[in-house]
PDB file of N, CA and C in Angstrom:
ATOM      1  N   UNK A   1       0.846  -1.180   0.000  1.00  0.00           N
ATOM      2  CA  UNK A   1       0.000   0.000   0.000  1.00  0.00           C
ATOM      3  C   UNK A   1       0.885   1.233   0.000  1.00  0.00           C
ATOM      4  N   UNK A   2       0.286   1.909  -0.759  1.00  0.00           N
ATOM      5  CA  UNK A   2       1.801   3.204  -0.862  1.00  0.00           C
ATOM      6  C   UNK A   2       0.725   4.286  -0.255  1.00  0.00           C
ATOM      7  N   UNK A   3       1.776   4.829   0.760  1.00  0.00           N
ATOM      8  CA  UNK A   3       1.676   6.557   1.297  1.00  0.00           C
ATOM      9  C   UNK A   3       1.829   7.285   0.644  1.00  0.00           C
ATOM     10  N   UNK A   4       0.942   8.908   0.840  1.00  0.00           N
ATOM     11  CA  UNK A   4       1.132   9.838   0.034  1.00  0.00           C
ATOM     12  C   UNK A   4       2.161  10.713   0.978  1.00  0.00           C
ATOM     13  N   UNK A   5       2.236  10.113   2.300  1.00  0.00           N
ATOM     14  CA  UNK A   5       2.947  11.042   3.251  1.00  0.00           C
ATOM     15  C   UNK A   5       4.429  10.473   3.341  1.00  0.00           C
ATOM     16  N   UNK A   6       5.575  11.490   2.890  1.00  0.00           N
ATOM     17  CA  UNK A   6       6.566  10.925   2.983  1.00  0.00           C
ATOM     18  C   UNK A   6       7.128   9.863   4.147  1.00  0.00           C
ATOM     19  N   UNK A   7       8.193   8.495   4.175  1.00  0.00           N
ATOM     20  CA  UNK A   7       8.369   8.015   5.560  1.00  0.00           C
ATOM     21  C   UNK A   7       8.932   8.947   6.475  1.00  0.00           C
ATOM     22  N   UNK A   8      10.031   9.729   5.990  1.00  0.00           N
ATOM     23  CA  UNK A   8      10.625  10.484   7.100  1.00  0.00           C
ATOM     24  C   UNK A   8      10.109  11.532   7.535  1.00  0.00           C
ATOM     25  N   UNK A   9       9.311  12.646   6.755  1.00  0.00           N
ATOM     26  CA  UNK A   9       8.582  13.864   7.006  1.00  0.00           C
ATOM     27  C   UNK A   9       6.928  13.025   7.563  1.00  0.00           C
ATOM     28  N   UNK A  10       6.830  13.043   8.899  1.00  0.00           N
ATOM     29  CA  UNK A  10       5.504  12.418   9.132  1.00  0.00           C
ATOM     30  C   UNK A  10       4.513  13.739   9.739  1.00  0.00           C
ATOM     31  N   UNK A  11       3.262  13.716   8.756  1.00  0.00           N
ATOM     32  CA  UNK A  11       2.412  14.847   9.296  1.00  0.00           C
ATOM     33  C   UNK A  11       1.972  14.926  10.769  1.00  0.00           C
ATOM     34  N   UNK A  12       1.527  16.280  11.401  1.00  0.00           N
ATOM     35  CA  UNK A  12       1.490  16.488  12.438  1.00  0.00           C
ATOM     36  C   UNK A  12      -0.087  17.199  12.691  1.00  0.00           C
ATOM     37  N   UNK A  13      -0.409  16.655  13.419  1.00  0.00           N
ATOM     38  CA  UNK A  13      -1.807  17.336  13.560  1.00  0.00           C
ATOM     39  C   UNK A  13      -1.938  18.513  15.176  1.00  0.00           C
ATOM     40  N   UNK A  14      -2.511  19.301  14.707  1.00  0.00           N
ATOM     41  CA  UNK A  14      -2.527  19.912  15.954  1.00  0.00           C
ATOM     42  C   UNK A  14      -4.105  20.349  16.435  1.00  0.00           C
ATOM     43  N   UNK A  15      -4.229  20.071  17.880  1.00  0.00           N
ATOM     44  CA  UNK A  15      -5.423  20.399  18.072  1.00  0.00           C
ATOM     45  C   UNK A  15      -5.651  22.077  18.103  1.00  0.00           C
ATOM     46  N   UNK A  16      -6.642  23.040  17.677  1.00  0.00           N
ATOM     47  CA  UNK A  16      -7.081  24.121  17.801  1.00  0.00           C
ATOM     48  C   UNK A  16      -7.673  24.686  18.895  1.00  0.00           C
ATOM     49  N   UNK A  17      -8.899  23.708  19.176  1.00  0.00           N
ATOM     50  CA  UNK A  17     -10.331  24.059  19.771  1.00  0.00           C
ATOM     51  C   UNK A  17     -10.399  22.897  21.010  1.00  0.00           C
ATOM     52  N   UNK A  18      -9.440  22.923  21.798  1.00  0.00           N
ATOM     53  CA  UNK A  18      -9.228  22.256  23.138  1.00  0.00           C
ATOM     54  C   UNK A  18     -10.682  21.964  23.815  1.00  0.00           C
ATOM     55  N   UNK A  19     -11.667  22.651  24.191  1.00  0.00           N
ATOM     56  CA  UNK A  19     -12.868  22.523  24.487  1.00  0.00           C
ATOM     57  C   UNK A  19     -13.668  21.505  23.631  1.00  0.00           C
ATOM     58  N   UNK A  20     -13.622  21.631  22.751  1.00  0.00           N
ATOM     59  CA  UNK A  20     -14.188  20.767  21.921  1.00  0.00           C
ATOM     60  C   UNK A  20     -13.719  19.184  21.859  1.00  0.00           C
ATOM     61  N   UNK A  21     -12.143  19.581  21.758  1.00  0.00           N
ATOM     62  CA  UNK A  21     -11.328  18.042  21.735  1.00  0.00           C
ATOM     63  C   UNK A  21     -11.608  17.242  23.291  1.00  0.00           C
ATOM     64  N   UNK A  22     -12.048  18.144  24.197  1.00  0.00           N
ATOM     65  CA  UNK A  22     -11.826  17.710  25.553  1.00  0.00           C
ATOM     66  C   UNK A  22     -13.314  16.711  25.114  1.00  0.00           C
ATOM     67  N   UNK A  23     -14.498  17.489  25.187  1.00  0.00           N
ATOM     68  CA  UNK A  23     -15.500  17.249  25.279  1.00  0.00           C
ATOM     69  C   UNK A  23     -15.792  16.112  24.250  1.00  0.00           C
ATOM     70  N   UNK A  24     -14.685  15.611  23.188  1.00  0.00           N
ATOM     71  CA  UNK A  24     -15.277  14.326  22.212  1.00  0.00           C
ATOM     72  C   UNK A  24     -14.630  13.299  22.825  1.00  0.00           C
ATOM     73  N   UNK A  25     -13.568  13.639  23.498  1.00  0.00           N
ATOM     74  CA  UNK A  25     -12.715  12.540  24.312  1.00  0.00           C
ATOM     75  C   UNK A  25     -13.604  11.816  25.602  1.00  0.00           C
ATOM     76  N   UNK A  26     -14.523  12.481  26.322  1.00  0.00           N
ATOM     77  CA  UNK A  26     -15.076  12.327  26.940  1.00  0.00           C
ATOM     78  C   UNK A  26     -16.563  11.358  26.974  1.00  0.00           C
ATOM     79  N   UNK A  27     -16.846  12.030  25.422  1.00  0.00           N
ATOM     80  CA  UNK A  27     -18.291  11.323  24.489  1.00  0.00           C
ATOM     81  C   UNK A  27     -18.005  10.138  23.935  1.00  0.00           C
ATOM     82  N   UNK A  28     -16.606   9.996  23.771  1.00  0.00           N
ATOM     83  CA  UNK A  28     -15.663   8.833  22.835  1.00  0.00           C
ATOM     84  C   UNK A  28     -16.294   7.389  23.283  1.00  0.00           C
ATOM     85  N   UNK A  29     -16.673   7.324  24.754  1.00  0.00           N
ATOM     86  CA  UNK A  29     -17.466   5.904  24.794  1.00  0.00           C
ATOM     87  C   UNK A  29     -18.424   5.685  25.217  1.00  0.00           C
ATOM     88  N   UNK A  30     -19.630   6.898  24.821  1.00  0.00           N
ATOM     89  CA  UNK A  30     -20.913   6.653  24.777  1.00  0.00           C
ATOM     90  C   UNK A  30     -21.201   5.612  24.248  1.00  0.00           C
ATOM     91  N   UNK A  31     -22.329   4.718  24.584  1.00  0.00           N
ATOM     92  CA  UNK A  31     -23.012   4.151  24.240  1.00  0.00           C
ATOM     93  C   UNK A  31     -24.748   4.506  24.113  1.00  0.00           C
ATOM     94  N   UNK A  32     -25.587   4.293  23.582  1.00  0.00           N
ATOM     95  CA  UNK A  32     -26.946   4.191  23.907  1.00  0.00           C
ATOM     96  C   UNK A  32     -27.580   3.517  22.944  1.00  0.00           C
ATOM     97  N   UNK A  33     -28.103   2.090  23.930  1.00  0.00           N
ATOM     98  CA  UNK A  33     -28.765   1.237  23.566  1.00  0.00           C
ATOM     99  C   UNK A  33     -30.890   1.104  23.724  1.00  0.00           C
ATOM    100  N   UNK A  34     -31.155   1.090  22.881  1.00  0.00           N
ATOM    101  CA  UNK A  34     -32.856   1.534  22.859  1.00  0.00           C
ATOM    102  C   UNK A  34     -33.351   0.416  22.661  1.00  0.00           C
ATOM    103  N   UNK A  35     -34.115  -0.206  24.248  1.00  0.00           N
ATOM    104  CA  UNK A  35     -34.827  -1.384  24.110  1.00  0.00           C
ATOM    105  C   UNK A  35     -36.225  -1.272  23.937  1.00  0.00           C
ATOM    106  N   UNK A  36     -36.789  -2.144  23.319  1.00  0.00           N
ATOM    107  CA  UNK A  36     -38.390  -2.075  23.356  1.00  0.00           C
ATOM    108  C   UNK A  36     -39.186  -2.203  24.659  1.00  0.00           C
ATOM    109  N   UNK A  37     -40.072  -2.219  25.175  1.00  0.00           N
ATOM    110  CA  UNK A  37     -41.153  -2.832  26.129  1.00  0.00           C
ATOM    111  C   UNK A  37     -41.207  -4.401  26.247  1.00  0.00           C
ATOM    112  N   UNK A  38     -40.777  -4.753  24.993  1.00  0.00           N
ATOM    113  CA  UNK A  38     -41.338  -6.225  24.723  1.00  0.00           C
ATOM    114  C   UNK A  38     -40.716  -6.665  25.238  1.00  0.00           C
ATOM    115  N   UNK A  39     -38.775  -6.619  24.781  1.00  0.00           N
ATOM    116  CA  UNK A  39     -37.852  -6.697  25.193  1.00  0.00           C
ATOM    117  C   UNK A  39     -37.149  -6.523  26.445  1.00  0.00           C
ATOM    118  N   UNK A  40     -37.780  -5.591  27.428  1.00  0.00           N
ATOM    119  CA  UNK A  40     -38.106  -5.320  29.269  1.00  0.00           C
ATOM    120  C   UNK A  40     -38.357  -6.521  29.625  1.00  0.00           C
ATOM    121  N   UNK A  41     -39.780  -6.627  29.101  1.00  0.00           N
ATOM    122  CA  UNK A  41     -40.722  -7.364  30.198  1.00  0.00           C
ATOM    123  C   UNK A  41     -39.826  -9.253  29.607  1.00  0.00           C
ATOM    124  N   UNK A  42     -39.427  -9.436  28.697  1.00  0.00           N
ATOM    125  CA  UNK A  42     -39.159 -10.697  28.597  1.00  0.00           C
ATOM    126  C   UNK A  42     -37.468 -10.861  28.868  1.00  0.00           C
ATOM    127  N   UNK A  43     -36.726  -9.922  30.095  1.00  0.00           N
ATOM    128  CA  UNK A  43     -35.459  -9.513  30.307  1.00  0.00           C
ATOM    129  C   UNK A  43     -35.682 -10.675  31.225  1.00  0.00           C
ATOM    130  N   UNK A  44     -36.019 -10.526  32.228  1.00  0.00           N
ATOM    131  CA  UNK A  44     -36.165 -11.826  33.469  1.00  0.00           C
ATOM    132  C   UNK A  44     -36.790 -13.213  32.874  1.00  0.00           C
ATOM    133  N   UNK A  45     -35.463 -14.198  33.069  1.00  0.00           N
ATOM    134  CA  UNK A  45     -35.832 -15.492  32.909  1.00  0.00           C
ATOM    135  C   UNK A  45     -37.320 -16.169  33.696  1.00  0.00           C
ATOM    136  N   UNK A  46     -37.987 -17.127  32.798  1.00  0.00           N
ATOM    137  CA  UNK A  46     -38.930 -17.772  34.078  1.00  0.00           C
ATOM    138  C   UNK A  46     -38.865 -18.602  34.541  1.00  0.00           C
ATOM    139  N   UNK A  47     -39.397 -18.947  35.940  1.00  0.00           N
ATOM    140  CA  UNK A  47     -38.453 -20.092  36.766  1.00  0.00           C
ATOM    141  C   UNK A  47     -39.267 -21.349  36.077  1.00  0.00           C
ATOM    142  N   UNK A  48     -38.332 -21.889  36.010  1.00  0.00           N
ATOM    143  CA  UNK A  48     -38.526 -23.559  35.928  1.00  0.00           C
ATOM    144  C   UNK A  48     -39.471 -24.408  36.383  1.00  0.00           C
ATOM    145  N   UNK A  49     -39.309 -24.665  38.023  1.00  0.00           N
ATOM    146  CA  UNK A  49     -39.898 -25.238  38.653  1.00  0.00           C
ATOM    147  C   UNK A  49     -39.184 -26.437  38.938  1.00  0.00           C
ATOM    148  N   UNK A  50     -38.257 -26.294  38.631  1.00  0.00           N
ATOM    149  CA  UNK A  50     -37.062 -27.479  38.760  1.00  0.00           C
ATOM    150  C   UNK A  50     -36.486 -27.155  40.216  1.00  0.00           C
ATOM    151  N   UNK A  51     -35.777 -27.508  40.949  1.00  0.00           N
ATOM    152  CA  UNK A  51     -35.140 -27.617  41.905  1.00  0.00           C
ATOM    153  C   UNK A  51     -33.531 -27.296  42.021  1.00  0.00           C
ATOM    154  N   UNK A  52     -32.770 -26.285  42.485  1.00  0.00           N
ATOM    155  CA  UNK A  52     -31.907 -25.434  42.480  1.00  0.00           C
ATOM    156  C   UNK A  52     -32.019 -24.459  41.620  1.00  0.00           C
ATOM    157  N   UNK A  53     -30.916 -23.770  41.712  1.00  0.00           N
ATOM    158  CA  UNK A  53     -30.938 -21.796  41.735  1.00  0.00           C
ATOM    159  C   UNK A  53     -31.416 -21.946  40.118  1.00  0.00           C
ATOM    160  N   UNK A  54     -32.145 -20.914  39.759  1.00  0.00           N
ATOM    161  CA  UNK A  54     -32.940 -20.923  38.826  1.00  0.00           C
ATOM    162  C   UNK A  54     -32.119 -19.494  38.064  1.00  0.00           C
ATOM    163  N   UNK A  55     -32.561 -19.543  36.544  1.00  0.00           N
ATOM    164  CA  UNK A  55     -31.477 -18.399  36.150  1.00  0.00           C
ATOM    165  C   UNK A  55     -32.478 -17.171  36.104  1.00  0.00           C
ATOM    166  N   UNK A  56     -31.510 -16.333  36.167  1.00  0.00           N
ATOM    167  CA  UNK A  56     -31.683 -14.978  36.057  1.00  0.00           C
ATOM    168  C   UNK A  56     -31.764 -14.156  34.804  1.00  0.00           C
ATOM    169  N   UNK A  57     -31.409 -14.279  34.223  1.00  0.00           N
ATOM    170  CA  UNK A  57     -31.434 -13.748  32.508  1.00  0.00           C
ATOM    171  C   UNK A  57     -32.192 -14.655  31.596  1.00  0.00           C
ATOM    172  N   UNK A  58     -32.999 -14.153  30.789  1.00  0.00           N
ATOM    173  CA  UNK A  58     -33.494 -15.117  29.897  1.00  0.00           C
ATOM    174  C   UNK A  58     -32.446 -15.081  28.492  1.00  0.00           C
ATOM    175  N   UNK A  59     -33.134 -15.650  27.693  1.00  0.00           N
ATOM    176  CA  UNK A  59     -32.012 -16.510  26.512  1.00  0.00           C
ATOM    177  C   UNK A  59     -31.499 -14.765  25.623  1.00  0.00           C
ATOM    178  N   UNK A  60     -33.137 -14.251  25.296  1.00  0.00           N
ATOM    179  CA  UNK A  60     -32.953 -13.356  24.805  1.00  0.00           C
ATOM    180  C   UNK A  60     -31.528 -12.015  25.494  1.00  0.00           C
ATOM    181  N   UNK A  61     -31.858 -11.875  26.953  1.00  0.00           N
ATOM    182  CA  UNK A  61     -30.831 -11.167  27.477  1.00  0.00           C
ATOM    183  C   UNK A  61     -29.293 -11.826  27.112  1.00  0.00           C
ATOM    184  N   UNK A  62     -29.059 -12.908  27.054  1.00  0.00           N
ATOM    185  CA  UNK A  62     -27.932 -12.987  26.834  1.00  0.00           C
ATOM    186  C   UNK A  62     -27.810 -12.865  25.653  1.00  0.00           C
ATOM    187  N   UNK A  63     -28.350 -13.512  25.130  1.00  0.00           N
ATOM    188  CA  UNK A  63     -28.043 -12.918  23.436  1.00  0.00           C
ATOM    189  C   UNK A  63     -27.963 -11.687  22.721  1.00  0.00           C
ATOM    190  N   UNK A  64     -28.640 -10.331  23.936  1.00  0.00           N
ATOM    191  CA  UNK A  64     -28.198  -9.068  23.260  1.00  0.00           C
ATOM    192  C   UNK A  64     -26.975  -8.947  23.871  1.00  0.00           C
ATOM    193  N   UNK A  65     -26.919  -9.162  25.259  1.00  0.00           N
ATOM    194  CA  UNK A  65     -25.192  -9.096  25.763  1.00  0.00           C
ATOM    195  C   UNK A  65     -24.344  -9.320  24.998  1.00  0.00           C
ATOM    196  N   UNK A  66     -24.460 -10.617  24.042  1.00  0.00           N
ATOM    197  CA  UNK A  66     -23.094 -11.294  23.336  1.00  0.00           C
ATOM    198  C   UNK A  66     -22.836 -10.298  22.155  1.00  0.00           C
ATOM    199  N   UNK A  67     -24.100 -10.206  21.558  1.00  0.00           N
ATOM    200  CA  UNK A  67     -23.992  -9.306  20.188  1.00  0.00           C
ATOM    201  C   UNK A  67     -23.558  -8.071  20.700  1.00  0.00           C
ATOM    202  N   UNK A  68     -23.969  -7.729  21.758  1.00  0.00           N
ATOM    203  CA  UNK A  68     -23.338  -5.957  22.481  1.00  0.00           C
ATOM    204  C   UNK A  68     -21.768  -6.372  22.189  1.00  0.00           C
ATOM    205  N   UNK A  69     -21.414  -7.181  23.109  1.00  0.00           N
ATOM    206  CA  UNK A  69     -19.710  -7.288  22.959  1.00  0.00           C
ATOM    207  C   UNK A  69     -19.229  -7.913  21.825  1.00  0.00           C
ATOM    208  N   UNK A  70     -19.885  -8.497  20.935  1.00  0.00           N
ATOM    209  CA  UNK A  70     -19.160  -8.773  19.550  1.00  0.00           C
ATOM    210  C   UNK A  70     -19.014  -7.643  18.965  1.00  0.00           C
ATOM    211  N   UNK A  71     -20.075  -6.554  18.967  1.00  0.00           N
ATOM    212  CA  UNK A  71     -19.993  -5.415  17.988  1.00  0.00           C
ATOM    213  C   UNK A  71     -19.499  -4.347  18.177  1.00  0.00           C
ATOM    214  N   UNK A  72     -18.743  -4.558  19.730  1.00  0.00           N
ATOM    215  CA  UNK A  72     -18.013  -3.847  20.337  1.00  0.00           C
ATOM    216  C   UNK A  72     -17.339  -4.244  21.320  1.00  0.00           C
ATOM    217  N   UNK A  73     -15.758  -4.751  21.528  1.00  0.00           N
ATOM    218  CA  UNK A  73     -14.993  -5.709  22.354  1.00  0.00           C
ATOM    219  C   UNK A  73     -14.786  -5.115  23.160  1.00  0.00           C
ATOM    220  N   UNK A  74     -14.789  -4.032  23.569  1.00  0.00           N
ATOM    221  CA  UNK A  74     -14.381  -2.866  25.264  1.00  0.00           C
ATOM    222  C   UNK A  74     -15.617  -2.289  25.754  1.00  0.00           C
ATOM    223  N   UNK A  75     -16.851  -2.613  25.198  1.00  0.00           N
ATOM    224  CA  UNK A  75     -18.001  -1.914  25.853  1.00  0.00           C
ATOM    225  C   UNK A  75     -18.452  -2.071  26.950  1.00  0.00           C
ATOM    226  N   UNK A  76     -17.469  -3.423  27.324  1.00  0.00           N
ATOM    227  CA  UNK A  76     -17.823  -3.591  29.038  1.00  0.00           C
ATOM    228  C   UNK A  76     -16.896  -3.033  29.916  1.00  0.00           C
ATOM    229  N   UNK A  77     -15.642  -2.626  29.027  1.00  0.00           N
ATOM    230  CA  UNK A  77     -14.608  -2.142  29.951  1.00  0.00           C
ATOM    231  C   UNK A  77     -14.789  -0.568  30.811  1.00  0.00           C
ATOM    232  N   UNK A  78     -14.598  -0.577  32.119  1.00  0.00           N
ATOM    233  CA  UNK A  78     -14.630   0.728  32.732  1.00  0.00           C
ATOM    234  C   UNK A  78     -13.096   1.380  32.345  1.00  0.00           C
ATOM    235  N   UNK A  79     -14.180   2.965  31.811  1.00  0.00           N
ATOM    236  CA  UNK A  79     -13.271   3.681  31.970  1.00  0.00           C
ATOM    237  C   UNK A  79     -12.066   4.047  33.067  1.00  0.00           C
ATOM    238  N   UNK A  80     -11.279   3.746  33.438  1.00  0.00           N
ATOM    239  CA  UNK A  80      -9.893   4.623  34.573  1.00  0.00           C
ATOM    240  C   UNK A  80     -10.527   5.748  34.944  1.00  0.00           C
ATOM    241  N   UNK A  81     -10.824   6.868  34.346  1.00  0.00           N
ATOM    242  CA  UNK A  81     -10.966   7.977  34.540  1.00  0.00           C
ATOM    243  C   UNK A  81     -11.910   8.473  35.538  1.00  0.00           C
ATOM    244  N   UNK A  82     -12.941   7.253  35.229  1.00  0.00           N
ATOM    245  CA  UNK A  82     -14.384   8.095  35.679  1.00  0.00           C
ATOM    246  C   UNK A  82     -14.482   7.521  37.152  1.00  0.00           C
TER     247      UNK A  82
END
């Protein structure tokens, strides 16, 4: 793959508008996820009726969990900062 930017002369970017840069750094790991009603009420697994600890998440909850972190591999990670 060829550069248009020489190897030894490497461009330099400079920030301007510090307020601004602060404030996208900050937004940088928003998330917002928009669930339905449907999707609420069928969040809690239903018990069994079987005998020992019964689960807590239904199939559907885990399955948006997994797709959350496939489609994004650090979305569970806490920020340091905050």
């Amino acid at each position: 793959m060829n550069s248009r930017v020489h190897p030894t002369f490497k461009t330099r970017y400079r920030v301007t508008n510090w307020p601004e840069y602060d404030r996208a750094l900050v937004q940088r790991g928003d998330v917002t996820v928009w669930l339905s009603s449907g999707a609420i009420d069928a969040w809690r697994a239903q018990p069994t009726g079987k005998r020992g600890a019964q689960p807590k998440f239904s199939d559907l909850a885990i399955e948006t969990a997994l797709t959350l972190c496939s489609a994004s591999h650090n979305l569970f990670a806490f920020d340091e900062s905050t």
